[in-house]
Protein backbone atom coordinates (compact mmCIF):
# COMPACT_ATOMS: atom_id res chain seq x y z
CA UNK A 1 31.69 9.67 -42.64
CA UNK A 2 33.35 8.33 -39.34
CA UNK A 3 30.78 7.23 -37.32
CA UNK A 4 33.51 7.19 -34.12
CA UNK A 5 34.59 3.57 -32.35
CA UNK A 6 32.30 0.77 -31.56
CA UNK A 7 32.11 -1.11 -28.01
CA UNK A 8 33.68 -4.01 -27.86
CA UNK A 9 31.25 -6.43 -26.32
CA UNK A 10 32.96 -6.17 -22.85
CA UNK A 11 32.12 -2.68 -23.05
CA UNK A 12 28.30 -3.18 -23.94
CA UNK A 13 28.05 -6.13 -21.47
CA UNK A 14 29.42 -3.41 -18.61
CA UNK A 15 26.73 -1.21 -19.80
CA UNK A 16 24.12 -3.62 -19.41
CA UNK A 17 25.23 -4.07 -15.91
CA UNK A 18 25.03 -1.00 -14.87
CA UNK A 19 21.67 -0.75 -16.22
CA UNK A 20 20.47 -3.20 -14.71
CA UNK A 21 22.02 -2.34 -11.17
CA UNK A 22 20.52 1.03 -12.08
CA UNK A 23 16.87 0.09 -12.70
CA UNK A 24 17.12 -2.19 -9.75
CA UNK A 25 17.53 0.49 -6.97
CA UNK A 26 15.21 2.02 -9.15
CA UNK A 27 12.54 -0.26 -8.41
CA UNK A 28 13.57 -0.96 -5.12
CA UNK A 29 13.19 2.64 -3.92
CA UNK A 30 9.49 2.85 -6.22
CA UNK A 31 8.34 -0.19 -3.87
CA UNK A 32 9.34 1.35 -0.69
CA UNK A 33 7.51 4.27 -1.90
CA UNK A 34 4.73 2.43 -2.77
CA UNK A 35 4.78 0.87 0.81
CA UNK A 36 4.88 3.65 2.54
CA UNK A 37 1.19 5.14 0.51
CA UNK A 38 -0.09 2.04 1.29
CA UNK A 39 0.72 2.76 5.50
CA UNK A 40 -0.57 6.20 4.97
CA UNK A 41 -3.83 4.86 3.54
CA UNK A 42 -4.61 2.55 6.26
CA UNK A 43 -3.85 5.02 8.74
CA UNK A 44 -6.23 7.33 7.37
CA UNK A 45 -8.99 4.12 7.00
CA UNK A 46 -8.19 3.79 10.77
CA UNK A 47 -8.44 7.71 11.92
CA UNK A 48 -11.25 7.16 9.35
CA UNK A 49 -12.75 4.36 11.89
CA UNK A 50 -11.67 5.61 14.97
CA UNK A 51 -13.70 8.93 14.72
CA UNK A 52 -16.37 7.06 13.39
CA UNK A 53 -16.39 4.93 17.07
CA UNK A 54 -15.88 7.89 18.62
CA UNK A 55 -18.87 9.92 17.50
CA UNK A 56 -20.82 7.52 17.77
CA UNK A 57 -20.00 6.85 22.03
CA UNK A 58 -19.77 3.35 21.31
CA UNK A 59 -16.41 1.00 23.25
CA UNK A 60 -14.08 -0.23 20.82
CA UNK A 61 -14.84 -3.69 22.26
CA UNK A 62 -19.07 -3.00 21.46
CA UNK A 63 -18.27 -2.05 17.80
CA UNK A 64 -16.04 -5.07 17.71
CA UNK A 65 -18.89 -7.02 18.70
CA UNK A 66 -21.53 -5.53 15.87
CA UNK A 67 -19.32 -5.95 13.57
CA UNK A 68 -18.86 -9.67 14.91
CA UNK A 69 -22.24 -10.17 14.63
CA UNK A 70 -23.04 -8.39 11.37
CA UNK A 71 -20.49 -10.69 9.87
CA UNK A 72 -21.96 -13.74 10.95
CA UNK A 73 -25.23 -13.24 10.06
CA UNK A 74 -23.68 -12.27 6.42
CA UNK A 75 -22.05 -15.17 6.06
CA UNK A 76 -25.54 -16.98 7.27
CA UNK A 77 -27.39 -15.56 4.39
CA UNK A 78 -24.36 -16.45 2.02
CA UNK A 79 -24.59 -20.14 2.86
């Protein structure tokens, strides 16, 4: 049985190029993707945060300060 004609290696090596170019904007568009969930996540940890400071009737610059302190007395109790 004919199997049909074989590449010639220029052929194959043209292939493997194009492959590769391929599965390169492939994984270039995947990590922009994956960049952009990332974004979305920390927005929503920040709306997350935000109504969190808002319910709670606190300023921004008094729940930076708790948090301030909380973390220095953790880091205290660490050493």
């Amino acid at each position: 049985m004919a199997r049909g004609q074989r590449k010639t290696i220029d052929e194959k090596i043209t292939a493997k190029q194009e492959l590769i170019e391929a599965l390169t904007t492939r994984i270039e568009s995947e990590k922009r993707e994956l960049e952009e969930l990332y974004q979305e996540k920390r927005r929503k940890e920040l709306e997350a945060v935000s109504e969190l400071i808002e319910e709670s009737g606190l300023e921004p610059e008094e729940v930076a300060a708790v948090l301030q302190q909380y973390l220095e007395e953790r880091e205290e109790a660490v050493s």
